[in-house]
N, C-alpha and C. Protein backbone atom coordinates (compact mmCIF):
# COMPACT_ATOMS: atom_id res chain seq x y z
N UNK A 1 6.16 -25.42 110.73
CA UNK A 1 4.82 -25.91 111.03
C UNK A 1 4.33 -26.75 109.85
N UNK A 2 3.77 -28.47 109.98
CA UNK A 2 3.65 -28.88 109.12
C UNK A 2 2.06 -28.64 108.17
N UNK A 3 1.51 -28.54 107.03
CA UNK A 3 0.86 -28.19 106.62
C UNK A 3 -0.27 -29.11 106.90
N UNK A 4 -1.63 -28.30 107.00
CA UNK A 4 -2.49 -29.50 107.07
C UNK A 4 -3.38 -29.88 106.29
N UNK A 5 -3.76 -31.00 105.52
CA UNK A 5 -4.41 -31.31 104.04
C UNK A 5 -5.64 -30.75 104.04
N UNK A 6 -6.23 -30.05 105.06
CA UNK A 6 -7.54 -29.03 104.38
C UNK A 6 -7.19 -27.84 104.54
N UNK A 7 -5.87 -27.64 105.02
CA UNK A 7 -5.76 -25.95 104.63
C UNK A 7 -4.09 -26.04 103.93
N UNK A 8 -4.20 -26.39 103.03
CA UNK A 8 -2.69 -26.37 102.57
C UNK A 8 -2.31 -24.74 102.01
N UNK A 9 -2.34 -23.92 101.99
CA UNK A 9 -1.87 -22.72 101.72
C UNK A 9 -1.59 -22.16 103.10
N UNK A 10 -2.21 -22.93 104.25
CA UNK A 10 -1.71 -22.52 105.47
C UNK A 10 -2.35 -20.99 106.53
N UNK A 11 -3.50 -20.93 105.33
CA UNK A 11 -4.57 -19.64 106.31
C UNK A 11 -4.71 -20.03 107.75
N UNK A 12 -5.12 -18.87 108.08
CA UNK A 12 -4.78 -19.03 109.95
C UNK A 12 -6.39 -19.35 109.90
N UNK A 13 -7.16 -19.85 109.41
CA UNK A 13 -8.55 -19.97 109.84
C UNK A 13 -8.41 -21.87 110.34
N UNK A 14 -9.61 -22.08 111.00
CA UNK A 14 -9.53 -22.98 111.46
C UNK A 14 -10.51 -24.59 110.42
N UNK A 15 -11.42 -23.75 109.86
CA UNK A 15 -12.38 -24.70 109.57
C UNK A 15 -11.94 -24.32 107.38
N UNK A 16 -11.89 -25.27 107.06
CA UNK A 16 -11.61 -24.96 105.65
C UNK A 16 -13.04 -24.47 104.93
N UNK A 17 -13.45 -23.69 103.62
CA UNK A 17 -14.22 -22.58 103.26
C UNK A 17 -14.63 -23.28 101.72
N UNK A 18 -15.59 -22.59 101.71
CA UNK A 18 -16.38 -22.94 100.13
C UNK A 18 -17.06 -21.81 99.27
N UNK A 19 -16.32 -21.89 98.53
CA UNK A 19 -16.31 -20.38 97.27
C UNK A 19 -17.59 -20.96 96.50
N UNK A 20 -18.78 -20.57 96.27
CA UNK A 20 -19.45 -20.65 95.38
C UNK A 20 -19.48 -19.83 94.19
N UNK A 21 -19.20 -19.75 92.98
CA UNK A 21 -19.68 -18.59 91.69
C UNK A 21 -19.99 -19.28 90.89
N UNK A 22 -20.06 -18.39 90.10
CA UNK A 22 -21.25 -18.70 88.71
C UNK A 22 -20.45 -18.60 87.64
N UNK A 23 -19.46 -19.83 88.02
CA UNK A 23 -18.52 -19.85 86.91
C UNK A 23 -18.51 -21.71 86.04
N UNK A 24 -18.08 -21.58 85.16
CA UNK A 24 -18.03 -23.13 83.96
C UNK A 24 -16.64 -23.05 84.34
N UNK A 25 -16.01 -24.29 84.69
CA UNK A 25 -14.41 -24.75 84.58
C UNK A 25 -14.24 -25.85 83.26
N UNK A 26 -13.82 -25.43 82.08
CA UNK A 26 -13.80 -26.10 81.11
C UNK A 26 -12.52 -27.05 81.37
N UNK A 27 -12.65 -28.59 81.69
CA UNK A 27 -11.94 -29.45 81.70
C UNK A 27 -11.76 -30.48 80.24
N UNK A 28 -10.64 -30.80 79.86
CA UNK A 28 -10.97 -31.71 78.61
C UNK A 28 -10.73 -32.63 78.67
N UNK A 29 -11.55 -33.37 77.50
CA UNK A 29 -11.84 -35.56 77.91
C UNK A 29 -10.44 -35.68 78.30
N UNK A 30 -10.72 -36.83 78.53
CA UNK A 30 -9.04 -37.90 78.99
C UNK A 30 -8.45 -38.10 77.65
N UNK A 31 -8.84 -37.90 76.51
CA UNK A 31 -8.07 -38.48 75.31
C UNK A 31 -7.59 -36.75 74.34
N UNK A 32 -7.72 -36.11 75.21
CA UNK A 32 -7.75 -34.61 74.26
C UNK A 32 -6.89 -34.05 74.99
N UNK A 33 -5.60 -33.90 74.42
CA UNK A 33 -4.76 -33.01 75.26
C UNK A 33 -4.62 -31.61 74.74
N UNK A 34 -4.69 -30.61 76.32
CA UNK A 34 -4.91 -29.69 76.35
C UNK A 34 -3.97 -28.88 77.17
N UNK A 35 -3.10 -27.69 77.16
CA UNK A 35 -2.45 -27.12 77.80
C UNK A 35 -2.97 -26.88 79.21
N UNK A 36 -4.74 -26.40 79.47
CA UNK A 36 -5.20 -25.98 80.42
C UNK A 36 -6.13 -25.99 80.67
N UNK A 37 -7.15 -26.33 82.06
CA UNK A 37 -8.44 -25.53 81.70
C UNK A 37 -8.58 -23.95 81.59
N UNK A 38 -9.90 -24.10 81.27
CA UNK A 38 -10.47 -22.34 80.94
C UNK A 38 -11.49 -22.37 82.13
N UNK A 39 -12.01 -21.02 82.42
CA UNK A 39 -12.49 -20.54 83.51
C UNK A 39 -13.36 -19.47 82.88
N UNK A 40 -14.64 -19.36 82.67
CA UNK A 40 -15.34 -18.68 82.03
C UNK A 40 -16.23 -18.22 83.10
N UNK A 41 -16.69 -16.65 83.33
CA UNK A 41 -17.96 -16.41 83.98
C UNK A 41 -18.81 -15.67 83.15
N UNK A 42 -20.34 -16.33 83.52
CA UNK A 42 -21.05 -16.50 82.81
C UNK A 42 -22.38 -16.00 83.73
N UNK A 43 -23.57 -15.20 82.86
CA UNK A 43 -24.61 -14.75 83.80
C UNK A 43 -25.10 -16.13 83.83
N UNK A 44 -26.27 -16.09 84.88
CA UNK A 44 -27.13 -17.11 85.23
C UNK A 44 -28.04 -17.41 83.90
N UNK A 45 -28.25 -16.82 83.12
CA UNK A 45 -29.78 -16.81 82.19
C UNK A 45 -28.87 -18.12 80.82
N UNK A 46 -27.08 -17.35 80.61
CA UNK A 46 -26.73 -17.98 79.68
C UNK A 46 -26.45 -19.57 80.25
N UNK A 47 -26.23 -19.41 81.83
CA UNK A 47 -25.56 -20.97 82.14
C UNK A 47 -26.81 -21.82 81.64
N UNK A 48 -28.26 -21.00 82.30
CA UNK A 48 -29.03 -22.07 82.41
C UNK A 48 -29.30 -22.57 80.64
N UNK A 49 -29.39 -21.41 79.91
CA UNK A 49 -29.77 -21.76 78.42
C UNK A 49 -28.60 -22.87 78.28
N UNK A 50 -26.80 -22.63 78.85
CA UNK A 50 -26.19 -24.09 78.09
C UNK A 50 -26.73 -25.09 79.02
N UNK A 51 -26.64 -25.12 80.24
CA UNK A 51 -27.17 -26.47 80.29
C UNK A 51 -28.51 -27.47 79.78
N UNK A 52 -29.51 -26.12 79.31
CA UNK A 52 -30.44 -26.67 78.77
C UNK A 52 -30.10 -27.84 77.43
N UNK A 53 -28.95 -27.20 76.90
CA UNK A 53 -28.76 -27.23 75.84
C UNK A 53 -27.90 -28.65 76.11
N UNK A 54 -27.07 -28.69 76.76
CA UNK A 54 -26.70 -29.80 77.51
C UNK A 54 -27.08 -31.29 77.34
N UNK A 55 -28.38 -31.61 78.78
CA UNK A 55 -29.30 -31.88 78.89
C UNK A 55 -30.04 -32.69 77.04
N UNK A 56 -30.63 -31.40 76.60
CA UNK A 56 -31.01 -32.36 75.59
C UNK A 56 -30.23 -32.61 73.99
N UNK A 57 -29.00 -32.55 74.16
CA UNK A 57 -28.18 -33.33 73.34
C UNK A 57 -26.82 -34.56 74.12
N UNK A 58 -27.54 -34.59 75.35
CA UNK A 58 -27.07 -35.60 76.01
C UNK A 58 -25.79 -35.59 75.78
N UNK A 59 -24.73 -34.43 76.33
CA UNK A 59 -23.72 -33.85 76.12
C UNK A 59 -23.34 -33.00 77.62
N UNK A 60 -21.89 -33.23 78.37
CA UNK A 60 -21.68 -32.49 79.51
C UNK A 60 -21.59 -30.88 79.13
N UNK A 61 -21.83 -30.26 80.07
CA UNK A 61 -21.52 -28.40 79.54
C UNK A 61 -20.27 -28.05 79.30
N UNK A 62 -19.24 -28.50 79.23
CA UNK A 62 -17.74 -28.52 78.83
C UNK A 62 -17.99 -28.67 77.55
N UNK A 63 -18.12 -30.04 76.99
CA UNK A 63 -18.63 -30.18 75.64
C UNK A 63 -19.39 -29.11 74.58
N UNK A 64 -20.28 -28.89 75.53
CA UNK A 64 -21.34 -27.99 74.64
C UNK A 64 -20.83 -26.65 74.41
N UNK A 65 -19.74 -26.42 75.39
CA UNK A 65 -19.30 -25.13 75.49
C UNK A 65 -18.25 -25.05 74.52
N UNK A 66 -17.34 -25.75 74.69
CA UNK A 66 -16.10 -26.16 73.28
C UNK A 66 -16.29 -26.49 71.86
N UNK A 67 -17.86 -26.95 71.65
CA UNK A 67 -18.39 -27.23 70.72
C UNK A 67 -18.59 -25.85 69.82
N UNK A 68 -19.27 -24.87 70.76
CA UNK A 68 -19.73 -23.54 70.57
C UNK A 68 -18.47 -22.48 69.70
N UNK A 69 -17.37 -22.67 71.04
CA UNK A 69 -16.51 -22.17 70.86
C UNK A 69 -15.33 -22.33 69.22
N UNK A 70 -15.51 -23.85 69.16
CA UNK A 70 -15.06 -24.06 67.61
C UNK A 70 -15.80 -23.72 66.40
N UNK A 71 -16.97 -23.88 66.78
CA UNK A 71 -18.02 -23.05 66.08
C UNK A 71 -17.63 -21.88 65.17
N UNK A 72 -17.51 -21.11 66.47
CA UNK A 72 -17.34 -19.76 66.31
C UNK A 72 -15.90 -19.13 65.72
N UNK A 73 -15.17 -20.01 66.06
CA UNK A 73 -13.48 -19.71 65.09
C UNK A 73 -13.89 -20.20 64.31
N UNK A 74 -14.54 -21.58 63.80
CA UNK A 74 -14.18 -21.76 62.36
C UNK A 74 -15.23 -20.45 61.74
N UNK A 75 -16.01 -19.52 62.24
CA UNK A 75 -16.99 -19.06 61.43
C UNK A 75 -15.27 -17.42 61.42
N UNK A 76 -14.99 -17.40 62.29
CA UNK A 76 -13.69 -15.98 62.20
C UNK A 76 -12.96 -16.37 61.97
N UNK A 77 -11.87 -17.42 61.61
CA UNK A 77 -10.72 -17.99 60.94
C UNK A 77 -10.73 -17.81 60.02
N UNK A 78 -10.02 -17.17 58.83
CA UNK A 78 -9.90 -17.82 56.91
C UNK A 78 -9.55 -18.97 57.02
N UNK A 79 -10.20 -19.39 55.74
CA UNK A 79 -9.71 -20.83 55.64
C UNK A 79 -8.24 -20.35 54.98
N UNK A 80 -7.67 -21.79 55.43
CA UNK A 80 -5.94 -21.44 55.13
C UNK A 80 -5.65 -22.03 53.73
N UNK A 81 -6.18 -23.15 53.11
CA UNK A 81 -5.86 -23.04 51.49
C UNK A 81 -7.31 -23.87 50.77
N UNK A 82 -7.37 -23.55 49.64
CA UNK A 82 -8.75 -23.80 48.85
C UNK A 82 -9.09 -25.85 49.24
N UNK A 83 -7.99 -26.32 49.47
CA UNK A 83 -8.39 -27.59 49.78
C UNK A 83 -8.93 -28.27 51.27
N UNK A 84 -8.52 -27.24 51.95
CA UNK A 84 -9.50 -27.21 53.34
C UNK A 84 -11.09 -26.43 53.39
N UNK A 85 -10.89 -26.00 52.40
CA UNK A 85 -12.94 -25.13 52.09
C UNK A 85 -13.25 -26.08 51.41
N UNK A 86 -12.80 -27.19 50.15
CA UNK A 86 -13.23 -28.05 49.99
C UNK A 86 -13.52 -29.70 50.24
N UNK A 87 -12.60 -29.35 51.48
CA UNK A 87 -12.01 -30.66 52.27
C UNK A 87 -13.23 -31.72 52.18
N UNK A 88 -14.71 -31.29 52.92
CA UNK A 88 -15.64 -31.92 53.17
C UNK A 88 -16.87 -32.44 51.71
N UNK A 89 -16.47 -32.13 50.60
CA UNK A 89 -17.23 -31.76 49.56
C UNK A 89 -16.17 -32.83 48.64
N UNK A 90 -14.96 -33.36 48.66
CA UNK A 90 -14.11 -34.07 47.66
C UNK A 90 -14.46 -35.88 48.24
N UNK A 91 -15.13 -36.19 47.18
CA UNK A 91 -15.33 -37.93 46.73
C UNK A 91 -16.54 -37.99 47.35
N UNK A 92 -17.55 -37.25 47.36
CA UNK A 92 -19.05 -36.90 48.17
C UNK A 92 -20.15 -37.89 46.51
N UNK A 93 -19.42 -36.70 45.17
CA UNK A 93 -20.06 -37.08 44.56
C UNK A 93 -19.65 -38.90 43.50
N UNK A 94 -21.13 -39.56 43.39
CA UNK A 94 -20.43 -40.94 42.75
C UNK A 94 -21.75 -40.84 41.48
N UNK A 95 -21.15 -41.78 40.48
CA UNK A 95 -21.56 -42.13 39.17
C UNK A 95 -21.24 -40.91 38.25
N UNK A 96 -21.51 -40.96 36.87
CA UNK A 96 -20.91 -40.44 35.49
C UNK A 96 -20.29 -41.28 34.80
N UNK A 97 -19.30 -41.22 34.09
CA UNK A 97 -18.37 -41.69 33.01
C UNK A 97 -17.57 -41.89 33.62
N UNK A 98 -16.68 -43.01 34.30
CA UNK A 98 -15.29 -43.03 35.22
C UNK A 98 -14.43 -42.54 33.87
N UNK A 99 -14.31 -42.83 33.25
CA UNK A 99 -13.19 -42.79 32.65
C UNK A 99 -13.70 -41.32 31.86
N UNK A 100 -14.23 -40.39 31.50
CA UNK A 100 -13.89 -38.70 31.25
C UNK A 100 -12.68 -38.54 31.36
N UNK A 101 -12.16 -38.59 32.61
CA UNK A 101 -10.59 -38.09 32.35
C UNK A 101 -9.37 -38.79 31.87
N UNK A 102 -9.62 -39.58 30.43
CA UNK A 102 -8.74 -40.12 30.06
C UNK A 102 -8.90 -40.20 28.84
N UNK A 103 -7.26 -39.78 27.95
CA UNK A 103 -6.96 -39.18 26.91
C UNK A 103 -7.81 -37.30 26.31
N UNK A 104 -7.99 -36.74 27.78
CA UNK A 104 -8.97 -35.84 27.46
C UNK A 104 -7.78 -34.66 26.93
N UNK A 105 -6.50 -34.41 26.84
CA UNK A 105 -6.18 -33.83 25.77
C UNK A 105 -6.52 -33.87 24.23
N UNK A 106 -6.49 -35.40 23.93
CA UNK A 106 -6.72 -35.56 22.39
C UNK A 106 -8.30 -35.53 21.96
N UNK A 107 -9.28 -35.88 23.19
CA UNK A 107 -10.66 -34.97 23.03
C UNK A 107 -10.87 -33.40 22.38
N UNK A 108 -9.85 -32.77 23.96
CA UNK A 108 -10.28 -31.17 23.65
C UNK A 108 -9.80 -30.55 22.07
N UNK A 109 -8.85 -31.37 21.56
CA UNK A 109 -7.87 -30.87 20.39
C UNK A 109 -9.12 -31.22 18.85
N UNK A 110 -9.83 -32.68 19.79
CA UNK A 110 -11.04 -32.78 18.53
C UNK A 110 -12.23 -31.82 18.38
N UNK A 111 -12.40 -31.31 20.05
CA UNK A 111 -13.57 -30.79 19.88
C UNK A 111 -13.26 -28.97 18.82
N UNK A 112 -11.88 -29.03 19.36
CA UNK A 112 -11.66 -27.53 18.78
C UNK A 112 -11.32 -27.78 17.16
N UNK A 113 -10.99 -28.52 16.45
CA UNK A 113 -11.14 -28.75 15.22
C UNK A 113 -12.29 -28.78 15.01
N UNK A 114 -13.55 -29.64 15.93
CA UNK A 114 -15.09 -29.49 15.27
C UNK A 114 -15.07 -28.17 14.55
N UNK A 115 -14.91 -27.58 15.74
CA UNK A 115 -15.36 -26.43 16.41
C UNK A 115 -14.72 -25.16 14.85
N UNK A 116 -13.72 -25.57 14.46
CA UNK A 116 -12.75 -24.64 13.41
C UNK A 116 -13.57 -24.89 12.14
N UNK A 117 -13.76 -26.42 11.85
CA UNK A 117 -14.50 -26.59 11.00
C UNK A 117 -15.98 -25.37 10.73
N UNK A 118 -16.80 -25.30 11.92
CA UNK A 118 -17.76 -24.36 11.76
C UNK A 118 -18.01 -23.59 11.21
N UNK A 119 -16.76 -22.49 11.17
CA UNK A 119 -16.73 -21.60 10.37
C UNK A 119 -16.38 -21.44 9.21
């Protein structure tokens, strides 16, 4: 029996059916590859707070929801080595002395002779 394109699993019902729930199907952009969507259920009070949230950062609820979600690992992840905790914080700061770091061995060797002298 050949299958027919509104009932392709082939139920003996006649008229094809519509599941409503109160669920988010997290789909990702066209440029973000992703193994899968996710399927989250969610009460009514939280959908409506994301879509609020949505709405006024002019952002789809997929977005806002994945946004959340990275959020929240980077806050339970360790960071994996001291140059990724400082990742965002390196060449931030500008002006001083460019040149400090040069010949600053034969500096430190003067300052510690000052320094011997003292006593």
């Amino acid at each position: 029996m050949p299958r027919n394109p509104l009932n392709p699993l082939g139920f003996r019902h006649s008229k094809p059916f519509l599941c409503i729930t109160n669920r988010v199907t997290i789909t990702p952009p066209r440029l973000c590859i992703m193994a899968s969507p996710l399927t989250l259920r969610l009460d009514p009070k939280t959908r409506q707070r994301i879509a609020r949230l949505a709405r006024h950062k002019r952002l789809s609820t997929s977005e806002v929801i994945r946004q959340a979600i990275a959020a929240w690992a980077d806050r339970e992840e360790p960071v994996a080595s001291p140059y990724e905790a400082m990742m965002d914080l390196i060449g931030v700061v500008h002006g001083g002395n460019p040149k400090r770091s040069e010949r600053t061995g034969r500096r430190f060797a003067a300052l510690l002779k000052r320094r011997g002298n003292r006593s």
